[in-house]
N, C-alpha and C. Protein backbone atom coordinates (compact mmCIF):
# COMPACT_ATOMS: atom_id res chain seq x y z
N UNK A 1 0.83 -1.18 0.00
CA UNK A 1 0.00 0.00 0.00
C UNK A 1 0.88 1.25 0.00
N UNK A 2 0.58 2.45 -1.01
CA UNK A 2 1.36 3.46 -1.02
C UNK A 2 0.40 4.62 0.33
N UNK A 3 0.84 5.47 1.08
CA UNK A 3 0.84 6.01 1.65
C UNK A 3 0.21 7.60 1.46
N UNK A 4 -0.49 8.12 2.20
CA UNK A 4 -0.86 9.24 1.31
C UNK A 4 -0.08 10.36 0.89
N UNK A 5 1.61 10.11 2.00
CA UNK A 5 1.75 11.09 2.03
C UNK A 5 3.17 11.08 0.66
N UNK A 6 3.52 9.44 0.29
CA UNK A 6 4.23 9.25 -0.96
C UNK A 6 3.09 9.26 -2.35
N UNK A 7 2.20 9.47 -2.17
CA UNK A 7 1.38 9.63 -3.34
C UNK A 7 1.19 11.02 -3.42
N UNK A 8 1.09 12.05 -2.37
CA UNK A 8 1.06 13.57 -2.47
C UNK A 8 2.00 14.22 -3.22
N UNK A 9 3.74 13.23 -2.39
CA UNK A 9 5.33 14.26 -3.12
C UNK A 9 5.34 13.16 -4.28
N UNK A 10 4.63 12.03 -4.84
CA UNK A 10 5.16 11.32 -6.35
C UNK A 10 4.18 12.85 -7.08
N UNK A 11 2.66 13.10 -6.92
CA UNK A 11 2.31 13.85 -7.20
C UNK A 11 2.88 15.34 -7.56
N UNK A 12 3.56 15.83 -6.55
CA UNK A 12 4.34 16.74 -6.57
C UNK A 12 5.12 16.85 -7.59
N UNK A 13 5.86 15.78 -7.43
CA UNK A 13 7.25 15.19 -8.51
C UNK A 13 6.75 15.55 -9.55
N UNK A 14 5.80 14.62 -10.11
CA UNK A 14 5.10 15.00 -11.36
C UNK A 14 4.74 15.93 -12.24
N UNK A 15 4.01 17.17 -11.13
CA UNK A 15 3.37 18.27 -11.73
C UNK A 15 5.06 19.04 -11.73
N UNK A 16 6.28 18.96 -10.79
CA UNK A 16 7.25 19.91 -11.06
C UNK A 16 8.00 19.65 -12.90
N UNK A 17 8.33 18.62 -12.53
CA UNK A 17 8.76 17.42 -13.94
C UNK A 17 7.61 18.22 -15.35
N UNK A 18 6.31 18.16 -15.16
CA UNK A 18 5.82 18.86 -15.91
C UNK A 18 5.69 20.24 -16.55
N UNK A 19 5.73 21.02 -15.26
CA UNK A 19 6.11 22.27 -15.41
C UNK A 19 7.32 22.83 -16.21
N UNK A 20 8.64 21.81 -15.57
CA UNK A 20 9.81 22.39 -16.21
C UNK A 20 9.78 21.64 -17.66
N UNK A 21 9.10 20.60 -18.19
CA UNK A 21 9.10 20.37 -19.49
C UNK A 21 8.49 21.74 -20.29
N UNK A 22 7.22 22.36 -20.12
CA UNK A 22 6.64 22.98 -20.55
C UNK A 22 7.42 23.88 -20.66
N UNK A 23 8.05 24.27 -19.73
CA UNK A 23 9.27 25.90 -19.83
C UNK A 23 10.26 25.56 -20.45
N UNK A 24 10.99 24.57 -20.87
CA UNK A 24 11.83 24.42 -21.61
C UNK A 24 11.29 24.34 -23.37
N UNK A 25 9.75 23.34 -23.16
CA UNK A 25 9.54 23.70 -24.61
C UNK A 25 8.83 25.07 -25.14
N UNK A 26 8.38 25.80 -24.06
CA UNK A 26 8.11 27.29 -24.44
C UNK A 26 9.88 28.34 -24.60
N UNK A 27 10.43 27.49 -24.02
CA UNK A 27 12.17 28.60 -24.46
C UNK A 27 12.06 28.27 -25.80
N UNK A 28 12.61 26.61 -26.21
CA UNK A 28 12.72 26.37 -27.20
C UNK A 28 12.15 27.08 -28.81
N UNK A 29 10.85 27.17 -28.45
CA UNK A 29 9.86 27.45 -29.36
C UNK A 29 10.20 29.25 -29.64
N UNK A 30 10.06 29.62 -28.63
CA UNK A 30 10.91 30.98 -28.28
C UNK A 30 12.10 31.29 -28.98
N UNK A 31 13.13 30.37 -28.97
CA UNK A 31 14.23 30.84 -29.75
C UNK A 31 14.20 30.45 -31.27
N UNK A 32 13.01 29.28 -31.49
CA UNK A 32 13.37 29.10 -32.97
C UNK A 32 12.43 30.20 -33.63
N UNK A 33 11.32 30.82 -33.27
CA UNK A 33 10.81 32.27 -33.57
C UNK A 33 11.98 33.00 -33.86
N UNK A 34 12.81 33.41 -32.56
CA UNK A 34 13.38 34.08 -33.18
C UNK A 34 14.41 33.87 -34.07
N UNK A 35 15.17 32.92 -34.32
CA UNK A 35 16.19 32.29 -34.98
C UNK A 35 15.01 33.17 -36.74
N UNK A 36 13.94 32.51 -37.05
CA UNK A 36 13.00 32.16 -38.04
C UNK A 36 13.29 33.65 -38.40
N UNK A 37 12.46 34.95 -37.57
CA UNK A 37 12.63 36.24 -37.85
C UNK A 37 14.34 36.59 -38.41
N UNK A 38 15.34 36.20 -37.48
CA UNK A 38 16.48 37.02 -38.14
C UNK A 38 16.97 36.10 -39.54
N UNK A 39 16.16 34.91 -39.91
CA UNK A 39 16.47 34.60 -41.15
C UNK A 39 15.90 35.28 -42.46
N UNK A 40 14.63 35.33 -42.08
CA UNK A 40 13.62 36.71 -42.33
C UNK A 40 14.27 38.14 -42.73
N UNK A 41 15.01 38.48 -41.76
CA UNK A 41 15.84 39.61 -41.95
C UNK A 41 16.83 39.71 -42.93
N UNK A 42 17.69 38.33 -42.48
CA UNK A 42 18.70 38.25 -43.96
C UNK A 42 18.34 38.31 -44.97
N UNK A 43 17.11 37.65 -45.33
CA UNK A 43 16.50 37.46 -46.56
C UNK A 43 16.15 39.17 -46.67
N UNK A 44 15.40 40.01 -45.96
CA UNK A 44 15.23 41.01 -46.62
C UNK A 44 16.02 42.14 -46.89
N UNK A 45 17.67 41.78 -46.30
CA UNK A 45 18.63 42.63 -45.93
C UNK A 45 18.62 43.87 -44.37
N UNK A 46 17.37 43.53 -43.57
CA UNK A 46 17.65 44.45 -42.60
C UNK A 46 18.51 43.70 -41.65
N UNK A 47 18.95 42.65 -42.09
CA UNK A 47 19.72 42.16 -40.31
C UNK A 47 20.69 42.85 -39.98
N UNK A 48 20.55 42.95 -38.53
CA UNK A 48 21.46 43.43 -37.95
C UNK A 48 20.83 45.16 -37.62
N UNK A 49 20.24 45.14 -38.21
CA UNK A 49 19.62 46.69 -38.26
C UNK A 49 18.78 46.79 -36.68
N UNK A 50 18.96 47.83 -35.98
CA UNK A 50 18.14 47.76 -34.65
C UNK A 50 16.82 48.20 -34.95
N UNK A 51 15.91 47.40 -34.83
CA UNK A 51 14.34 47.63 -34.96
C UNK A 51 13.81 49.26 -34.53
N UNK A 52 14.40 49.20 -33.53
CA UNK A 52 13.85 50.68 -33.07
C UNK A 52 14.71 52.21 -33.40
N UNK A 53 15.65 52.16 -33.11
CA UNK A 53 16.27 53.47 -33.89
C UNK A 53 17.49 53.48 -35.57
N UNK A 54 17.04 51.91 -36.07
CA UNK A 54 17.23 52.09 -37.20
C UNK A 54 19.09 51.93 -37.51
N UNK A 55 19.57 52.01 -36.08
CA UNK A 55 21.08 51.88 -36.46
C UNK A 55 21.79 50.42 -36.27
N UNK A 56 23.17 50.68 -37.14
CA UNK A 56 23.39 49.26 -36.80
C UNK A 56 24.02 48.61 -35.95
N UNK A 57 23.43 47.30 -35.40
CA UNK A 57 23.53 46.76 -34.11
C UNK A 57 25.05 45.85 -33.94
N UNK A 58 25.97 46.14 -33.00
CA UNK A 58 27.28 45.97 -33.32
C UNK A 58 27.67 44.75 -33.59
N UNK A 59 28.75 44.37 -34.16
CA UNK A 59 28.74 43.16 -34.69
C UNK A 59 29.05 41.72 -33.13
N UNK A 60 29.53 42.62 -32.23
CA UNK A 60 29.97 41.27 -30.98
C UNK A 60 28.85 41.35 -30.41
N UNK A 61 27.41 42.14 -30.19
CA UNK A 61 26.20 42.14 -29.80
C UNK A 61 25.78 40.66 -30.84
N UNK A 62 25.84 40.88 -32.25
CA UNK A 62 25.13 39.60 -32.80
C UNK A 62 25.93 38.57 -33.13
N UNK A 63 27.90 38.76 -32.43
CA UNK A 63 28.03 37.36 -32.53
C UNK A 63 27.83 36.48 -31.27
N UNK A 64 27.09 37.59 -30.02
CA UNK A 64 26.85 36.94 -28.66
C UNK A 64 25.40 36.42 -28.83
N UNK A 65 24.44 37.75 -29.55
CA UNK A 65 23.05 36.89 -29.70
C UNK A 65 22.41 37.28 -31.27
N UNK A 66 22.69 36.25 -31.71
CA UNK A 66 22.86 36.43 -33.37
C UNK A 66 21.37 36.85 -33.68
N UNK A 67 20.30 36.54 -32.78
CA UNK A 67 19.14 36.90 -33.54
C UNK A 67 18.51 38.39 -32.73
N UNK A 68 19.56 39.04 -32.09
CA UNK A 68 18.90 40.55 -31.55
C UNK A 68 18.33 41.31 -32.31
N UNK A 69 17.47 41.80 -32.30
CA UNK A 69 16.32 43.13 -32.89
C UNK A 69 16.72 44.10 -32.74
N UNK A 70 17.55 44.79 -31.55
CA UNK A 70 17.54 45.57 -30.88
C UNK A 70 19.34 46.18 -30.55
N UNK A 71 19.60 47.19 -30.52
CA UNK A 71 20.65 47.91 -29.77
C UNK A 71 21.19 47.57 -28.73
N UNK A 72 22.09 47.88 -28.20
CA UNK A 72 22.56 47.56 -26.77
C UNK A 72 20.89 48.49 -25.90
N UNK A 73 21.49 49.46 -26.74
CA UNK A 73 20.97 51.22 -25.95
C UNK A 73 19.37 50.55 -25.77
N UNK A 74 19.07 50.37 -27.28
CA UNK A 74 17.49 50.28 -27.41
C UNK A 74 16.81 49.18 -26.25
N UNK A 75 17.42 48.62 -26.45
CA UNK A 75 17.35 46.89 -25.49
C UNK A 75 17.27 47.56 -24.17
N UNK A 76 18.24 48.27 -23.64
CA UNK A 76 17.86 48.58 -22.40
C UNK A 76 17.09 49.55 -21.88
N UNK A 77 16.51 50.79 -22.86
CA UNK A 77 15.36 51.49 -22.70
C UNK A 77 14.39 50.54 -22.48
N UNK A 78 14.39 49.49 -23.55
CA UNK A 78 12.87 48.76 -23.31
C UNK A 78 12.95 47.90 -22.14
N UNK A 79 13.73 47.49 -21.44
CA UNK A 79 14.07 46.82 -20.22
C UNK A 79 13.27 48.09 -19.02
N UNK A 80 13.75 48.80 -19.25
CA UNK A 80 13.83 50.07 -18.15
C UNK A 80 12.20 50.29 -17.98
N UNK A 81 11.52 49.97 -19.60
CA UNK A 81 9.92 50.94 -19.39
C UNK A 81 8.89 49.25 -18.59
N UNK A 82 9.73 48.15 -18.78
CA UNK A 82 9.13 46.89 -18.29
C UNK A 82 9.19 46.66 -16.92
């Protein structure tokens, strides 16, 4: 006989195990969006271009995160208004 109180933490176990699947496949899904957009970009020639003030976004910014939208600068205004 299992116990109520090993059927509560297998329970537990479970729903955590679940949770962190779901957050890993919502990152996932998350980065291949964006991966998809900055291919998008190449194709239309804006990559690299910062979405919001139009300048271009430095090159060790997109060899750290190759699919940024955004400026150092811009990136952290929009951080700041969140």
């Amino acid at each position: 006989e299992v116990g109520f109180d090993e059927e509560y933490a297998d329970s537990g176990t479970f729903t955590f195990e679940r949770e962190r699947d779901l957050s890993l496949s919502n990152n996932v899904k998350d980065l291949l969006e964006k991966v998809d957009m900055a291919l998008q970009k190449i194709e239309q020639g804006t990559y690299g271009i910062c979405d919001a003030c139009k300048q271009p976004i430095p090159e060790e910014r997109l060899k750290a995160l190759p699919h940024a939208t955004l400026c150092i600068e811009c990136k952290q205004r929009e951080e700041k208004r969140h």
